[in-house]
N, C-alpha and C. Protein backbone atom coordinates (compact mmCIF):
# COMPACT_ATOMS: atom_id res chain seq x y z
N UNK A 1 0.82 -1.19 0.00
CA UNK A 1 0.00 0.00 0.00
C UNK A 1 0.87 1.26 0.00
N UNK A 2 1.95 0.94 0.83
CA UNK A 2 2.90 2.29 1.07
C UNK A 2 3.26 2.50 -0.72
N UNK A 3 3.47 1.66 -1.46
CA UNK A 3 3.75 1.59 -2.63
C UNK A 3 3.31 3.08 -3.67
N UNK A 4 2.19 1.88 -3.76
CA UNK A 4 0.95 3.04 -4.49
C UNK A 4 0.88 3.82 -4.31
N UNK A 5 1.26 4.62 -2.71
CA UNK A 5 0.96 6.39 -2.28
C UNK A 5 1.71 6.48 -2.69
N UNK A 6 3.37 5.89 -2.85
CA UNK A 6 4.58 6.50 -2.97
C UNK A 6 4.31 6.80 -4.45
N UNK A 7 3.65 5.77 -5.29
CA UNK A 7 3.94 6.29 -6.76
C UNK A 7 2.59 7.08 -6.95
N UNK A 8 1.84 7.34 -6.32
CA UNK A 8 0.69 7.95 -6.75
C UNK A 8 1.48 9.58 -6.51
N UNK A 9 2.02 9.90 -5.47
CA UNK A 9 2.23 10.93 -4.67
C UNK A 9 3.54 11.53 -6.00
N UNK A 10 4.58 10.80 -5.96
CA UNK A 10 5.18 10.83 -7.27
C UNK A 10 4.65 11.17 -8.94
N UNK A 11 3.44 10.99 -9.32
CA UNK A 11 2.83 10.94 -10.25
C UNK A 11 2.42 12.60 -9.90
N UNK A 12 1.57 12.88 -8.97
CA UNK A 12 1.14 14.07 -8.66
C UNK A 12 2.23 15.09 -8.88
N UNK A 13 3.30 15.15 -8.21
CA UNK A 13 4.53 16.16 -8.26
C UNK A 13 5.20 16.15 -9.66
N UNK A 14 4.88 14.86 -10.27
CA UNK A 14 6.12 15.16 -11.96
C UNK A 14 5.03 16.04 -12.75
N UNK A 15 3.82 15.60 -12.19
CA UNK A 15 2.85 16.67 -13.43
C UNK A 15 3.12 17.80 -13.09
N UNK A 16 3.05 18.24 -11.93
CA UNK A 16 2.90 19.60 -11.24
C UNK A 16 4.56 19.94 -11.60
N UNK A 17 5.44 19.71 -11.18
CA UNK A 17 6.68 19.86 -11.63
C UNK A 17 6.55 20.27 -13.54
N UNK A 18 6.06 19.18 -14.24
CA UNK A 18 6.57 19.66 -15.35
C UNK A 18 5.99 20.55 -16.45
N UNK A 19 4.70 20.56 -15.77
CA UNK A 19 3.37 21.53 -16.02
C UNK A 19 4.14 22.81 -16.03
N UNK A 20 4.73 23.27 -15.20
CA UNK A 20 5.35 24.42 -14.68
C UNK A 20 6.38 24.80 -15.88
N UNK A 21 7.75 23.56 -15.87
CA UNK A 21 8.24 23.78 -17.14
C UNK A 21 7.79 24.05 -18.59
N UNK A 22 6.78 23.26 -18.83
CA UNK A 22 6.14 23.44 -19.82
C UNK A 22 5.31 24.97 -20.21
N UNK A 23 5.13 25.55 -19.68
CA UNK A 23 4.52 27.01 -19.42
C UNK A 23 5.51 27.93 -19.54
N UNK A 24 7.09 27.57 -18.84
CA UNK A 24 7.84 28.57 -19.14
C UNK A 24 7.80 29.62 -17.73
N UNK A 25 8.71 30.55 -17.50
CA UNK A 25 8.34 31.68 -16.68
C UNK A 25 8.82 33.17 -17.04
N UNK A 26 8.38 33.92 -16.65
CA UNK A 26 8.70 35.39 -17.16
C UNK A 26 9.38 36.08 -15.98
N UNK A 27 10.54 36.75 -15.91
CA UNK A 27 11.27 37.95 -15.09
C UNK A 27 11.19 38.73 -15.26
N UNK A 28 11.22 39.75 -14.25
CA UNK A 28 11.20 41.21 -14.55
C UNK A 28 12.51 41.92 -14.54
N UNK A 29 13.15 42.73 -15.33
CA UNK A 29 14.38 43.54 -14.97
C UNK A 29 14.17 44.75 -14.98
N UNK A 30 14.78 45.51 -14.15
CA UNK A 30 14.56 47.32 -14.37
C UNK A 30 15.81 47.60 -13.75
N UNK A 31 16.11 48.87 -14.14
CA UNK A 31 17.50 49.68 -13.73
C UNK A 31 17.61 50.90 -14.55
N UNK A 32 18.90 51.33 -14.54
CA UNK A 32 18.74 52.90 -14.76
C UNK A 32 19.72 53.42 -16.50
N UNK A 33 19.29 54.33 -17.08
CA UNK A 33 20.27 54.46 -17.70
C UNK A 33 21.29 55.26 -17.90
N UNK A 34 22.79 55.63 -17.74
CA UNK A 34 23.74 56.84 -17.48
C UNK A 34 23.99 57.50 -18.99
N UNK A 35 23.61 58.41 -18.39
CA UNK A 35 23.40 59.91 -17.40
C UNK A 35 22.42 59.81 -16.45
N UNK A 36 21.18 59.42 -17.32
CA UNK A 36 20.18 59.74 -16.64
C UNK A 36 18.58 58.84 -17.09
N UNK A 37 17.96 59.01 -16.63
CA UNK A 37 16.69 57.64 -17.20
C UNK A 37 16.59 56.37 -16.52
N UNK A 38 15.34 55.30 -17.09
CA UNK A 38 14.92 54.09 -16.58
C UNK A 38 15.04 53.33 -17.82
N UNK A 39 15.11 51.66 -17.90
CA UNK A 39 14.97 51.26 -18.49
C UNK A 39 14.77 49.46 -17.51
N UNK A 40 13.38 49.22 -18.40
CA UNK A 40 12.95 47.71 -17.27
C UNK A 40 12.48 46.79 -19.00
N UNK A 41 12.34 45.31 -18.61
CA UNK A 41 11.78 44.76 -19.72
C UNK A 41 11.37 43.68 -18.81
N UNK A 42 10.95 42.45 -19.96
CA UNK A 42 11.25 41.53 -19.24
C UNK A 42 11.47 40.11 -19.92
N UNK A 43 11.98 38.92 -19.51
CA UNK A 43 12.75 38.24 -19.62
C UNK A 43 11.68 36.64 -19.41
N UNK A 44 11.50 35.89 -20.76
CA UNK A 44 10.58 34.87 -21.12
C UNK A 44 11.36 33.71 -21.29
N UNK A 45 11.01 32.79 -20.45
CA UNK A 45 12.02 31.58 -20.58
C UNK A 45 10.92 30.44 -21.01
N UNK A 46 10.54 29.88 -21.95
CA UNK A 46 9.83 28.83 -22.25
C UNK A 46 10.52 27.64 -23.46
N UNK A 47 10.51 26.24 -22.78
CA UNK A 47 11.03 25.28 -23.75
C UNK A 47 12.67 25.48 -23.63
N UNK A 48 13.22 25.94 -22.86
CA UNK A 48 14.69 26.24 -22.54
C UNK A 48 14.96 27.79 -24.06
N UNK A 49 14.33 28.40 -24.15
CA UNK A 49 14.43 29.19 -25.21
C UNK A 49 13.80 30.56 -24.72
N UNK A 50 15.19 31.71 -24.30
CA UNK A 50 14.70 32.70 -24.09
C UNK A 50 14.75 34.24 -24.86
N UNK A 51 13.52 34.75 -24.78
CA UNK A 51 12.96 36.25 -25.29
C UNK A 51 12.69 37.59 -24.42
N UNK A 52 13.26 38.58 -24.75
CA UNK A 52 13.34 39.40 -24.34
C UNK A 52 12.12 40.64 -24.91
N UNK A 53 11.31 40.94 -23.93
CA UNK A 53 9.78 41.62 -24.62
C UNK A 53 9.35 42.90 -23.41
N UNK A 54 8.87 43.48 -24.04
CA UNK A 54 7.91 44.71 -22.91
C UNK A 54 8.91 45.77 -22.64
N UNK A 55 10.17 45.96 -24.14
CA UNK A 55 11.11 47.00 -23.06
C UNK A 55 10.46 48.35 -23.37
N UNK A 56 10.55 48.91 -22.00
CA UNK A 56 10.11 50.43 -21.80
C UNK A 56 11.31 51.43 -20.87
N UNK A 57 11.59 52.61 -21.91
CA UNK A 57 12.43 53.19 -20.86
C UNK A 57 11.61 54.34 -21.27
N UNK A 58 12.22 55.64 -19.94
CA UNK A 58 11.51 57.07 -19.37
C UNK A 58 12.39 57.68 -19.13
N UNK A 59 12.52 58.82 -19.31
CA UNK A 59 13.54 60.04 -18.86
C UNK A 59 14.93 59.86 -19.43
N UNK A 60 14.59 59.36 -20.53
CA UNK A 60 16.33 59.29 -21.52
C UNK A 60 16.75 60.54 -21.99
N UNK A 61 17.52 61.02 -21.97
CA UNK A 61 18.21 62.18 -22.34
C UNK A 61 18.17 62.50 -23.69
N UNK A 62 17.89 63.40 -24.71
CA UNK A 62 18.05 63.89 -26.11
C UNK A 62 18.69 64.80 -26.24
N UNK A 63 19.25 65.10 -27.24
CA UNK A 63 19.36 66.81 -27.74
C UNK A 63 19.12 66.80 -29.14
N UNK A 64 17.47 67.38 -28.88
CA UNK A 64 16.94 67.63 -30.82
C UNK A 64 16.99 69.11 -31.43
N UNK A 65 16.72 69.04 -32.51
CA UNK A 65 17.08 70.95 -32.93
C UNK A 65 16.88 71.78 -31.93
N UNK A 66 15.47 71.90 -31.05
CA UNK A 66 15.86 73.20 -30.08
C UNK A 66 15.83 72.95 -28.65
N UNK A 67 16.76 72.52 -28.81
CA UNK A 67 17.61 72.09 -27.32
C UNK A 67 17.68 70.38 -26.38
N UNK A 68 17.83 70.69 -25.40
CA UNK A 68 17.93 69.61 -24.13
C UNK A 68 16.37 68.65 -24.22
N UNK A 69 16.13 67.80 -24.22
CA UNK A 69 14.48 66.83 -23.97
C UNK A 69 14.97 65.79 -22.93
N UNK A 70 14.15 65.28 -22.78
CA UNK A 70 14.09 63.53 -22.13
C UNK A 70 12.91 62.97 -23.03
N UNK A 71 12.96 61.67 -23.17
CA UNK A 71 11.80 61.04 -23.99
C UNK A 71 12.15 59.85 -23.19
N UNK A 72 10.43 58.58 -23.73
CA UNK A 72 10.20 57.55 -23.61
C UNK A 72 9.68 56.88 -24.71
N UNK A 73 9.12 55.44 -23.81
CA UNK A 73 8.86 54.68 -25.23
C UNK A 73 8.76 53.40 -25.10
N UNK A 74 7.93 52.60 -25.45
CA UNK A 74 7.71 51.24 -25.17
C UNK A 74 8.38 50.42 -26.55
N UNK A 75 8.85 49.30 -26.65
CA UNK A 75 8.93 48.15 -27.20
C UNK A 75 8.08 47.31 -27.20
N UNK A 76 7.32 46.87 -28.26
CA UNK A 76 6.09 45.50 -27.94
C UNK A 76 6.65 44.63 -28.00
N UNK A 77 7.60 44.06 -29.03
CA UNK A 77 7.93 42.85 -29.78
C UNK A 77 9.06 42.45 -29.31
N UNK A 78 9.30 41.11 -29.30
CA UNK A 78 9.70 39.86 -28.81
C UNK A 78 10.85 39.91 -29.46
N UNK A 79 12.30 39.71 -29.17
CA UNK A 79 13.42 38.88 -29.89
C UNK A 79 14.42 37.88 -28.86
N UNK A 80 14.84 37.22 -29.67
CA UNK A 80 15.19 36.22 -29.28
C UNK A 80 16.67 36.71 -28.36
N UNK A 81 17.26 35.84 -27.16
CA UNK A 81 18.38 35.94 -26.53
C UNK A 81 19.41 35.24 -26.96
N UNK A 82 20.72 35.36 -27.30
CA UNK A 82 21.84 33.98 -27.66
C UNK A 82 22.16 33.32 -27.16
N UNK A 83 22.68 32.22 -27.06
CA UNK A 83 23.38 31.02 -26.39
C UNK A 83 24.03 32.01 -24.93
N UNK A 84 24.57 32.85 -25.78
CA UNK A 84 25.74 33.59 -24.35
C UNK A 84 24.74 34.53 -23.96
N UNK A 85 23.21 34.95 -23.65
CA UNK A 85 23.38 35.89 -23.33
C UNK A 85 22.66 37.37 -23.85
N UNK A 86 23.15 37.19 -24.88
CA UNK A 86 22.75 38.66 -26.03
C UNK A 86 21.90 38.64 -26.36
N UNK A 87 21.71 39.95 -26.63
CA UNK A 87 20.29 40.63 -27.50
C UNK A 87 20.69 41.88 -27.97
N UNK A 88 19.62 42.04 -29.27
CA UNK A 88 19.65 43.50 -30.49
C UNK A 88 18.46 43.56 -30.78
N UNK A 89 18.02 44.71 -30.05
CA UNK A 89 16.82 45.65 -30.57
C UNK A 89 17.09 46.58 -31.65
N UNK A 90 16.43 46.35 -32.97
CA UNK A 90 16.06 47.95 -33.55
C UNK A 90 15.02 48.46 -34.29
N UNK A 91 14.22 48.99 -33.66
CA UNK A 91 13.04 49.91 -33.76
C UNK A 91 12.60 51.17 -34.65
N UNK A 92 11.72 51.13 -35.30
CA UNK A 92 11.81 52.18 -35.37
C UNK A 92 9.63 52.38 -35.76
N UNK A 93 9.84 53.64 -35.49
CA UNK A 93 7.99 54.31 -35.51
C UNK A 93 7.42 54.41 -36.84
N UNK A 94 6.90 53.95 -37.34
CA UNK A 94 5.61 54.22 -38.37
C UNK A 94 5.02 55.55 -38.34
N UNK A 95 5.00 56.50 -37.67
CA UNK A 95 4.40 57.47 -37.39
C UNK A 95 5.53 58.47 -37.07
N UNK A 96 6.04 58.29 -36.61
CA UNK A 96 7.58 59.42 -36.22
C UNK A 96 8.53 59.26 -36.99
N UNK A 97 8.87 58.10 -37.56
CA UNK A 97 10.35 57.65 -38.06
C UNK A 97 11.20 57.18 -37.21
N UNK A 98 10.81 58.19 -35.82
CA UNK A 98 12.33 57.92 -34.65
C UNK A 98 12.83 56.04 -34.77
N UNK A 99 14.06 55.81 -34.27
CA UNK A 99 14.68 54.87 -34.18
C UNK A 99 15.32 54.83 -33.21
N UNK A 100 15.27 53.46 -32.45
CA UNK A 100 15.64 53.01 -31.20
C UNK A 100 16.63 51.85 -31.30
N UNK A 101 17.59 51.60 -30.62
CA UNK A 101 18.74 50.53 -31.12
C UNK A 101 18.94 50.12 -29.28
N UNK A 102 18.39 48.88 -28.78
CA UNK A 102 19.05 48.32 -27.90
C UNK A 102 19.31 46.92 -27.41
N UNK A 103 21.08 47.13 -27.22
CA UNK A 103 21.70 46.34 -26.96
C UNK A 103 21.87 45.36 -25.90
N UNK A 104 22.02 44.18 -25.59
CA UNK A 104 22.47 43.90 -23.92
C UNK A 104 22.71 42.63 -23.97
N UNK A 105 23.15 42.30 -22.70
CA UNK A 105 23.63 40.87 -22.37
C UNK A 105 22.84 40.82 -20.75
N UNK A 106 21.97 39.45 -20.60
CA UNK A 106 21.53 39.13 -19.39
C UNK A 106 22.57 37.92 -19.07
N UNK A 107 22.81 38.20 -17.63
CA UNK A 107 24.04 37.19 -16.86
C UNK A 107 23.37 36.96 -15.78
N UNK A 108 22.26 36.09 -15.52
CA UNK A 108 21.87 35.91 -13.80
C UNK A 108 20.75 36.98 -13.51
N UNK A 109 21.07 37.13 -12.58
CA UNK A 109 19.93 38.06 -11.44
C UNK A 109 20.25 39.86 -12.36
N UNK A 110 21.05 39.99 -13.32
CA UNK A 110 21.98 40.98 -13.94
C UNK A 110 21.72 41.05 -15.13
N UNK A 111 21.79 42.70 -15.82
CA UNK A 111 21.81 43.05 -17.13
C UNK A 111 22.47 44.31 -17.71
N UNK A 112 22.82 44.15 -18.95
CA UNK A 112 23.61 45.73 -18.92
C UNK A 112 23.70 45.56 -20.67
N UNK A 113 23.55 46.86 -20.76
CA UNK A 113 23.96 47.23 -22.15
C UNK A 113 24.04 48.29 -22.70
N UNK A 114 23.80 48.95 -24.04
CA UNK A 114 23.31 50.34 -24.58
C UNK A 114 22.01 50.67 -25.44
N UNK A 115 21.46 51.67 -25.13
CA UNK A 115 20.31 52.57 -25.64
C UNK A 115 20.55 53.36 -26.89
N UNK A 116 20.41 54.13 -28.06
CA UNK A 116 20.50 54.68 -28.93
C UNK A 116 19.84 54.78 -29.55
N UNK A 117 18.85 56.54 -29.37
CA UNK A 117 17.90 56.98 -30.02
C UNK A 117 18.32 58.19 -30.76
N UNK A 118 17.13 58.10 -32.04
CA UNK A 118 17.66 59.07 -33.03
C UNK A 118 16.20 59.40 -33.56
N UNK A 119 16.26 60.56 -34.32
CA UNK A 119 14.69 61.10 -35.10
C UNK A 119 13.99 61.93 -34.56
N UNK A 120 12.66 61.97 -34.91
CA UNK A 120 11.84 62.76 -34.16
C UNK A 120 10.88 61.96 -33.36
N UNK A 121 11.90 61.79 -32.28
CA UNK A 121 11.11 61.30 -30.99
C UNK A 121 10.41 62.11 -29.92
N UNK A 122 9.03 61.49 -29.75
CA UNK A 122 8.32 61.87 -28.58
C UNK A 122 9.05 62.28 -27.07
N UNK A 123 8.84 63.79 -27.05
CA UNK A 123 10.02 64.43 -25.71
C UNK A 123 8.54 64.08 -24.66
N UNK A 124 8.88 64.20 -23.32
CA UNK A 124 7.91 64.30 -22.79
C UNK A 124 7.18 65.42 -21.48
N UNK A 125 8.15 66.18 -22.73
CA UNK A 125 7.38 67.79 -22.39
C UNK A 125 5.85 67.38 -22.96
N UNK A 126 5.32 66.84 -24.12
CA UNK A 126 4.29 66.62 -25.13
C UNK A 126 4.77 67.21 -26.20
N UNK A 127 4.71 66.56 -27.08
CA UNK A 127 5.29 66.35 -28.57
C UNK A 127 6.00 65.43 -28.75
N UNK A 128 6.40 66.02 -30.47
CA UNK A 128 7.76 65.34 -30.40
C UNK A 128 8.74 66.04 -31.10
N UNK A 129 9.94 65.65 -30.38
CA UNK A 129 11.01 66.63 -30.58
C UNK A 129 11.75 66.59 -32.52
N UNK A 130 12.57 67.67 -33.04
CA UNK A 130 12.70 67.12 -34.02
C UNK A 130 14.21 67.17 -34.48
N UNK A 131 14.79 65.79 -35.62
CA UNK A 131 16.02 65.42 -35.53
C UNK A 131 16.77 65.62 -33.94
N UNK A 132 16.23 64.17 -33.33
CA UNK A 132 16.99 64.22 -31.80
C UNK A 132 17.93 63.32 -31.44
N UNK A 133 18.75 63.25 -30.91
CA UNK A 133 20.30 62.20 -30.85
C UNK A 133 20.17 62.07 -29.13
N UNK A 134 20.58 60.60 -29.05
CA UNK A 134 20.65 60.51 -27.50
C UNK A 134 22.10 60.18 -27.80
N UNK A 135 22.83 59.50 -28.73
CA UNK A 135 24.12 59.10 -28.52
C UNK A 135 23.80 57.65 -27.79
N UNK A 136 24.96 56.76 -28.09
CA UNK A 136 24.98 55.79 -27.64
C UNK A 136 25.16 55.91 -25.98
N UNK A 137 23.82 55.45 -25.08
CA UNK A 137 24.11 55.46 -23.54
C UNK A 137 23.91 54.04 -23.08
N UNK A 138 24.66 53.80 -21.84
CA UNK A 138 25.03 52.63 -20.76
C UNK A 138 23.62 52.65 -20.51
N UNK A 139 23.66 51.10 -20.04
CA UNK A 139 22.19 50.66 -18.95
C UNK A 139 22.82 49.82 -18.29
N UNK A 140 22.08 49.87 -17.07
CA UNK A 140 22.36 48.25 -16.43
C UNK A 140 20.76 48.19 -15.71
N UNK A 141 20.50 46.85 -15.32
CA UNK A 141 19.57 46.26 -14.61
C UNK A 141 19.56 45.12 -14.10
N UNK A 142 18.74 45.23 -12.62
CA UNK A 142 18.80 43.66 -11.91
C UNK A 142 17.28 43.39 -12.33
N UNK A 143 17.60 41.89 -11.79
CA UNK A 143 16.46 41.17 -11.84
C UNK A 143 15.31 42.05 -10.82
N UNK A 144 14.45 41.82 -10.80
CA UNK A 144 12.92 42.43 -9.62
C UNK A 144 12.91 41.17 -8.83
């Protein structure tokens, strides 16, 4: 009898165990970007195959024709991570033109890379700013 619980009880936990794998799980990362700004996404692990989706950064630094901005900006879409690590975002608006380029490597609980915006991106005074350069800037982020 002890048997049967043992394999019944066993049977219960590999489903539940692999149910879980099978679904995959999602992380959150956020951190900052230098000079100045946020930048968070997050991090999809399903089938041992991970995607990087939802990036949004705020208060990034510009300088477009008339003068100093900060802008933001969401990412919808999904790309894939490398064997080591990496990822390449590049974006760009249907409606603005602006273009977004970001880079990174996730290592663990850890992330870091670069941001690089260009065009007429949305400042968030309201508008959008025009021919604006952030220059290539640092990020890093931990896990949440």
């Amino acid at each position: 009898m002890k048997r049967v619980a043992t394999y019944a009880l066993c049977a219960v936990l590999c489903t539940v165990l692999f149910a879980g794998v099978a679904q995959g799980s999602t992380r959150g990362y956020s951190g900052t970007v230098t000079p100045a700004g946020n930048l968070s996404f997050k991090l999809k692990k399903k089938n041992g195959k991970r995607k990087v989706r939802s990036v949004k950064f705020d208060s990034v630094p510009v300088t477009c024709a008339d003068g100093a901005h900060t802008t933001e900006g969401n990412i919808t879409f999904s790309v894939p991570v490398g064997k080591q690590g990496g990822f390449s975002i590049v974006g760009s608006s249907s409606i603005t033109g602006a273009t977004v380029k970001v880079r990174g490597k996730v290592a663990g609980k850890s992330a870091s890379g670069t941001i690089d915006l260009s065009g007429n991106v949305p400042i968030e005074s309201g508008g959008n700013g025009d021919d604006c350069e952030s220059g290539k800037l640092s990020w890093s982020a931990a896990r949440n």
